[in-house]
C-alpha atoms as a PDB file:
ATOM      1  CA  UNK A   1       0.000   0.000   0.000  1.00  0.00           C
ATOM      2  CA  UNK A   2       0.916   4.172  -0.946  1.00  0.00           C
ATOM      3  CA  UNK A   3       2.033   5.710   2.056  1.00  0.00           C
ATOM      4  CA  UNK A   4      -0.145   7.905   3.144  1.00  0.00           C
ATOM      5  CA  UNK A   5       0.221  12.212   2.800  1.00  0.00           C
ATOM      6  CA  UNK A   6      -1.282  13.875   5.550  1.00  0.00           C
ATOM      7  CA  UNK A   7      -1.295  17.267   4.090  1.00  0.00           C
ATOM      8  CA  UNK A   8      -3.301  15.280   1.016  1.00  0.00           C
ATOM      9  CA  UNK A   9      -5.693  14.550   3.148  1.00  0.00           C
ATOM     10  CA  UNK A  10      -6.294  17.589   4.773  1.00  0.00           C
ATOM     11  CA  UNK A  11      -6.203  19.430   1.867  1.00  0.00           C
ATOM     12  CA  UNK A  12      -9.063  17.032   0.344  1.00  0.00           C
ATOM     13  CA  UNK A  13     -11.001  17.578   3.504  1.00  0.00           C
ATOM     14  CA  UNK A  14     -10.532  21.354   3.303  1.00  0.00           C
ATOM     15  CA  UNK A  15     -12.233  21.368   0.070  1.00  0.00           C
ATOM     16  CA  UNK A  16     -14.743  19.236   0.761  1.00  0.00           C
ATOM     17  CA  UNK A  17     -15.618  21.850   3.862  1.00  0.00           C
ATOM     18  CA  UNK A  18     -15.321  24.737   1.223  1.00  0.00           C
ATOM     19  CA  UNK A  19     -17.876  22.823  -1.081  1.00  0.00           C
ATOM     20  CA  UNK A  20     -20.575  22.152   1.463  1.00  0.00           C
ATOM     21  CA  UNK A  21     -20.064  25.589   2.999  1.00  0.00           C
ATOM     22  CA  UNK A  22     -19.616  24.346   6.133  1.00  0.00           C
ATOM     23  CA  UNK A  23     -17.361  22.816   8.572  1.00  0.00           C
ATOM     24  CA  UNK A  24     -16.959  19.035   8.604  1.00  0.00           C
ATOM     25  CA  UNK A  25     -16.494  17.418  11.760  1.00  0.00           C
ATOM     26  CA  UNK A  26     -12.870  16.935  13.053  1.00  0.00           C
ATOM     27  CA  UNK A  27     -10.850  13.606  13.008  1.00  0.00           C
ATOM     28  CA  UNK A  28      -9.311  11.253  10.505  1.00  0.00           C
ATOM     29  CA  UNK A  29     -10.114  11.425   7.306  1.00  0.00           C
ATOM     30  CA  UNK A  30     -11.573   7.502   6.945  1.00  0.00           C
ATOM     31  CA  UNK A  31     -13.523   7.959  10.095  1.00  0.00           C
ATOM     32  CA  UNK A  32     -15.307  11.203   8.184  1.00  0.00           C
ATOM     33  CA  UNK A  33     -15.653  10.058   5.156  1.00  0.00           C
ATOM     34  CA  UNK A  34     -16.551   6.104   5.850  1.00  0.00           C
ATOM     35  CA  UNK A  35     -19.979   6.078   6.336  1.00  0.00           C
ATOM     36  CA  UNK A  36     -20.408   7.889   2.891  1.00  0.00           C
ATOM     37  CA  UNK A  37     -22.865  10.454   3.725  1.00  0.00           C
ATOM     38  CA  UNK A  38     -20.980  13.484   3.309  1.00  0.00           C
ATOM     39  CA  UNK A  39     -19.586  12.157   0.172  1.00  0.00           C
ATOM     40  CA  UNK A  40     -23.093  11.888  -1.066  1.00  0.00           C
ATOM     41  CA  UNK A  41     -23.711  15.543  -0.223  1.00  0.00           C
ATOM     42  CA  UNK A  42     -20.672  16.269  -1.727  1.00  0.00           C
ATOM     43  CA  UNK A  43     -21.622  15.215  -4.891  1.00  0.00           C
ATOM     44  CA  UNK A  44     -25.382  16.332  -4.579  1.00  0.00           C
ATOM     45  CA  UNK A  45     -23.270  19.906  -4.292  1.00  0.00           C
ATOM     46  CA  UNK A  46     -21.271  19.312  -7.206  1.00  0.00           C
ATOM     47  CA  UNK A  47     -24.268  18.065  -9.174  1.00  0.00           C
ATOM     48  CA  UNK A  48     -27.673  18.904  -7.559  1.00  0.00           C
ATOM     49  CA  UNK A  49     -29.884  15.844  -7.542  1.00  0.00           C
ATOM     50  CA  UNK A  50     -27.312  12.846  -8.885  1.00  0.00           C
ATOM     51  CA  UNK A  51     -27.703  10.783  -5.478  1.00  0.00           C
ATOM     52  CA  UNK A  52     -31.224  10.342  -4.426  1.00  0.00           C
ATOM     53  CA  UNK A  53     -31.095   8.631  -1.303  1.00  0.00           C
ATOM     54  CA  UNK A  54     -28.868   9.115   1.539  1.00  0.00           C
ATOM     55  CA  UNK A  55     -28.494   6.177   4.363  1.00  0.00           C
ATOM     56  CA  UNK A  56     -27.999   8.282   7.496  1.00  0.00           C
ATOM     57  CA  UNK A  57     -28.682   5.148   9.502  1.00  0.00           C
ATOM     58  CA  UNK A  58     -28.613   1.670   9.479  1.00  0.00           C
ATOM     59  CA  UNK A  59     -26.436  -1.498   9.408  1.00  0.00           C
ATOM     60  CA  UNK A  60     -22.803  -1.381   8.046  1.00  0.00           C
ATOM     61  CA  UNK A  61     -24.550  -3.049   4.358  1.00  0.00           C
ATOM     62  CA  UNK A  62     -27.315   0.153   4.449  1.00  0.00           C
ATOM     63  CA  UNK A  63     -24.039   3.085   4.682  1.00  0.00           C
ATOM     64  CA  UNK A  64     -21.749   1.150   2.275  1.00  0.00           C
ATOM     65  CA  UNK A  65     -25.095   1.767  -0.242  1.00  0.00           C
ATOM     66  CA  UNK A  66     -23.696   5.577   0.635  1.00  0.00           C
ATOM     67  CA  UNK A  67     -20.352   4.687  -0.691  1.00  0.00           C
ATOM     68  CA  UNK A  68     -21.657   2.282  -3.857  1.00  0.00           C
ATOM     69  CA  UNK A  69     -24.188   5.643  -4.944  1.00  0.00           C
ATOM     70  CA  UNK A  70     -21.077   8.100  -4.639  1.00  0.00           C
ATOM     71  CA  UNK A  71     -19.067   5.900  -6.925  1.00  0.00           C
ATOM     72  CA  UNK A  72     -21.726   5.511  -9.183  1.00  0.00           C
ATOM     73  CA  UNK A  73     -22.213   9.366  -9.218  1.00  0.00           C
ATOM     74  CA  UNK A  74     -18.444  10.035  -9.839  1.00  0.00           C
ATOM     75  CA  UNK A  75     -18.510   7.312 -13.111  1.00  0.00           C
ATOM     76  CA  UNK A  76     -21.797   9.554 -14.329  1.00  0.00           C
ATOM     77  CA  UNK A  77     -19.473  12.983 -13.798  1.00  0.00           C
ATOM     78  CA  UNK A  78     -16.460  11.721 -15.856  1.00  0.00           C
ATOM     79  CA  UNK A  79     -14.185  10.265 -13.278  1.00  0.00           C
ATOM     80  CA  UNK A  80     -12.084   7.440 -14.794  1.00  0.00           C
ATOM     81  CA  UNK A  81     -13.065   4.209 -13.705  1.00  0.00           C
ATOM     82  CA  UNK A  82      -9.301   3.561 -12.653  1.00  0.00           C
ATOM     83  CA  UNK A  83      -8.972   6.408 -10.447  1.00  0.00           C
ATOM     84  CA  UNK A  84     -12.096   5.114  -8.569  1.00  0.00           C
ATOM     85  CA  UNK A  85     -11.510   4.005  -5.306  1.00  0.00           C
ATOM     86  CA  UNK A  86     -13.225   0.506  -3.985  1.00  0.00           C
ATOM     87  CA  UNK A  87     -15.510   0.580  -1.177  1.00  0.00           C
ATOM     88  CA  UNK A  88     -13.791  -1.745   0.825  1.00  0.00           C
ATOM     89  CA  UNK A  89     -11.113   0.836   0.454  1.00  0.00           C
ATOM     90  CA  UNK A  90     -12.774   3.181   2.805  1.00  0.00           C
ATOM     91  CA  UNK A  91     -15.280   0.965   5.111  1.00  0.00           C
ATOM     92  CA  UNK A  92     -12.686  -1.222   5.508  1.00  0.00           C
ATOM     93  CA  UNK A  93      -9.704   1.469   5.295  1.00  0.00           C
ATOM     94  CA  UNK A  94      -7.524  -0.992   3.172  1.00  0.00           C
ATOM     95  CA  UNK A  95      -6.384   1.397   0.818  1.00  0.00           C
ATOM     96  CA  UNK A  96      -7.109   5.474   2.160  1.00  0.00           C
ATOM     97  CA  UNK A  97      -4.441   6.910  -0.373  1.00  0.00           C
ATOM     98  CA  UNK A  98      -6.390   5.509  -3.125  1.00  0.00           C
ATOM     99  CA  UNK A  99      -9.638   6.969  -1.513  1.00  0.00           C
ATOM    100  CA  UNK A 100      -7.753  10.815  -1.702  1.00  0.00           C
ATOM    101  CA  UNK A 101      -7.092  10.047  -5.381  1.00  0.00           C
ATOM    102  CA  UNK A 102     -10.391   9.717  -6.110  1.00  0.00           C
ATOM    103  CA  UNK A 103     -11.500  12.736  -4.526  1.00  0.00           C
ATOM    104  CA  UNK A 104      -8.927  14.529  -5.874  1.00  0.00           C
ATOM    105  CA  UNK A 105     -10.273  13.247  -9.511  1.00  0.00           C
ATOM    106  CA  UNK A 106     -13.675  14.899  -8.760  1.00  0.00           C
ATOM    107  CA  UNK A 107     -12.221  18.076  -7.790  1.00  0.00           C
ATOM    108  CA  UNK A 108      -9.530  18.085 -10.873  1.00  0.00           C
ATOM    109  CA  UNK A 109     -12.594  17.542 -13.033  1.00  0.00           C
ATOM    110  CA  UNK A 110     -15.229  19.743 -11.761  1.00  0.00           C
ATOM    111  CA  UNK A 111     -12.953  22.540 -14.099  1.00  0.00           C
ATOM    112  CA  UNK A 112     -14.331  20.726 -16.605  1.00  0.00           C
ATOM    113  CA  UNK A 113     -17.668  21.410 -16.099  1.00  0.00           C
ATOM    114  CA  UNK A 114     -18.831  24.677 -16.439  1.00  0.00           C
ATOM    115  CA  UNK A 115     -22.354  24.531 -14.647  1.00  0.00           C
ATOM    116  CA  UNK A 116     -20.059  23.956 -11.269  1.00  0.00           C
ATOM    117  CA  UNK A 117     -18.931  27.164  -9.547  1.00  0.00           C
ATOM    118  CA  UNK A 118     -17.188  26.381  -6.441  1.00  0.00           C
ATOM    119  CA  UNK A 119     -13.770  26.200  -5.559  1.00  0.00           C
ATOM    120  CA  UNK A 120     -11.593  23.087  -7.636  1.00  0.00           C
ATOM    121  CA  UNK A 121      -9.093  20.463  -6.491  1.00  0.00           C
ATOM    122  CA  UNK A 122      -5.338  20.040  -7.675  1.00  0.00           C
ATOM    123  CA  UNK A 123      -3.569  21.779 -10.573  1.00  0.00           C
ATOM    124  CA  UNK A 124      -5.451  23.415 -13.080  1.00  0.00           C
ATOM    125  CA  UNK A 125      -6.207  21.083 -16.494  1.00  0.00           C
ATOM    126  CA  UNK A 126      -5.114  21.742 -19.613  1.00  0.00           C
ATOM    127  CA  UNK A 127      -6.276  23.101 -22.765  1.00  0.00           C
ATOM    128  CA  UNK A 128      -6.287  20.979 -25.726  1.00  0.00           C
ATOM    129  CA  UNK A 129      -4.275  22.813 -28.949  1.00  0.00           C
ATOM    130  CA  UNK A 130      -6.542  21.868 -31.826  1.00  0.00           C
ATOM    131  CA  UNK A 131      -4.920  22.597 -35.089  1.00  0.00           C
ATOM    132  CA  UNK A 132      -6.890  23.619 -38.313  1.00  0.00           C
ATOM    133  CA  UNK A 133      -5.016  22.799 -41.392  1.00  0.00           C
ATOM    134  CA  UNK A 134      -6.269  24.098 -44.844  1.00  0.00           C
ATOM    135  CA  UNK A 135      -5.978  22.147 -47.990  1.00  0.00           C
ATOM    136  CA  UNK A 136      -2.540  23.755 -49.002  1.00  0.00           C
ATOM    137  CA  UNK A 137      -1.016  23.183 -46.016  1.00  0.00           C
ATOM    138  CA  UNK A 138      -2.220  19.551 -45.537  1.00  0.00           C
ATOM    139  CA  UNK A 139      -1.377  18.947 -49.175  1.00  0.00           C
ATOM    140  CA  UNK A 140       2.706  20.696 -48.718  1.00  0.00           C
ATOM    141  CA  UNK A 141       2.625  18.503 -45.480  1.00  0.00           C
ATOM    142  CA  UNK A 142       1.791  15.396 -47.673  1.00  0.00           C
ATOM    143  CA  UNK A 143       4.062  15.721 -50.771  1.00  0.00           C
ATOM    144  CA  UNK A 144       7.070  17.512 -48.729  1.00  0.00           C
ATOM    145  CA  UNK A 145       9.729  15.580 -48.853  1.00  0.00           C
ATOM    146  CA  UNK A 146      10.408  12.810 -46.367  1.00  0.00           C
ATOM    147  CA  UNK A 147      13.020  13.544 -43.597  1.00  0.00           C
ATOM    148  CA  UNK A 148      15.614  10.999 -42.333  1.00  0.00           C
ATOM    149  CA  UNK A 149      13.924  10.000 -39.453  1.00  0.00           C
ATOM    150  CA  UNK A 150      11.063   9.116 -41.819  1.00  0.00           C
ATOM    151  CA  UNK A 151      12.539   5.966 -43.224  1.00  0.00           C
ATOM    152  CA  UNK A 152      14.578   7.267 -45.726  1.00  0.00           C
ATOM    153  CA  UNK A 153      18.094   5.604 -46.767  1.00  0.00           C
ATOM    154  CA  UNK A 154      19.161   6.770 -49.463  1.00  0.00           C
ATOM    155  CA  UNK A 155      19.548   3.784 -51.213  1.00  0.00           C
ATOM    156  CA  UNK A 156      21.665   1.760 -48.185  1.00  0.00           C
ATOM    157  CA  UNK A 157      20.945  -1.511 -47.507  1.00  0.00           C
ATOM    158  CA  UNK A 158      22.188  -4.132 -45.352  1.00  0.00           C
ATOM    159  CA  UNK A 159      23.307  -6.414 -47.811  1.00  0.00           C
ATOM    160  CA  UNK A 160      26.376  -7.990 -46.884  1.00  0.00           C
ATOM    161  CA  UNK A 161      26.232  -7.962 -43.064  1.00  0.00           C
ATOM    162  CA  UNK A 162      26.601 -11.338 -41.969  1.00  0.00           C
ATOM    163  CA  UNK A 163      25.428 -12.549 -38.044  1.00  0.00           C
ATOM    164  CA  UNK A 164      25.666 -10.413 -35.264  1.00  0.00           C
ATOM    165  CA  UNK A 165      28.959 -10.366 -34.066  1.00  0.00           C
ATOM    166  CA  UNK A 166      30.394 -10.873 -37.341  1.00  0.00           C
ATOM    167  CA  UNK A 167      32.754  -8.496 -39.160  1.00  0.00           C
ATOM    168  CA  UNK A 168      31.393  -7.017 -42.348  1.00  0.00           C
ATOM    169  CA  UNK A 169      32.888  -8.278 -45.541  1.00  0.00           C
ATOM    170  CA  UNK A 170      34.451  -5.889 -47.936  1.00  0.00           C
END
């Protein structure tokens, strides 16, 4: 398993407070976050109305449903499915660093979407450079000629080189 990053983790549960607009209660991040609920509300922040029903009580089974509904709600946002943490990885905290990584996922992605408003997560994403070639252009690009690193060999072949390790014949 990662090691873990303290400051990571506080700096996930920061934003999460600065989402929800309020504090969140203190202690470990796996003991806030394991029952799922304010993960759910999290995402109900991010995008109003994408988890229904919240488990507030109940049996261990009824708050993993909490955790199950958040993942579900971070695959329907965009979130690649690898950077998805497990639920055993929180309920059971057998893997917590993975747990940050998928919260800092959300956060990197909510720049992405520009009904969200609130405050992001992580380094700011990039801009793709699309490139609009006219006809001339692509055509000069197609017929130029073909560089060295292209394949080209001038004629040279490797006719006369014998097996590895052999000297060349003259």
């Amino acid at each position: 398993m990662v090691g873990r990053n303290k400051e990571l983790e506080q700096e996930v549960l920061d934003w999460i407070s600065a989402v929800m607009g309020s504090p969140i209660p203190a202690g470990s991040l796996e003991d806030i976050l394991k029952d799922g609920v304010i993960l759910c509300n999290l995402m109900n922040k991010i995008q109003p109305n994408s988890i229904k029903k919240i488990q507030t009580s109940g049996g261990n089974f009824k708050l993993m449903e909490n955790v199950q509904r958040f993942q579900e709600a971070m695959k329907k946002y965009g979130v690649p499915h690898e950077e998805i943490f497990q639920t055993a990885d929180l309920f059971e905290r057998r893997n917590i660093p993975q747990v940050v990584i998928s919260v800092f996922s959300l956060g990197r992605l909510t720049q992405k979407h520009p009904e969200y408003t609130g405050p992001s997560l992580g380094p700011k994403m990039s801009e793709g450079d699309k490139k609009e070639w006219d006809e001339d252009q692509q055509r000069a690009l197609r017929d130029g000629q073909i560089g060295l690193q292209m394949g080209q060999n001038k004629g040279a072949t490797q006719a006369g080189q014998g097996a590895f390790g052999n000297s060349r014949h003259m």
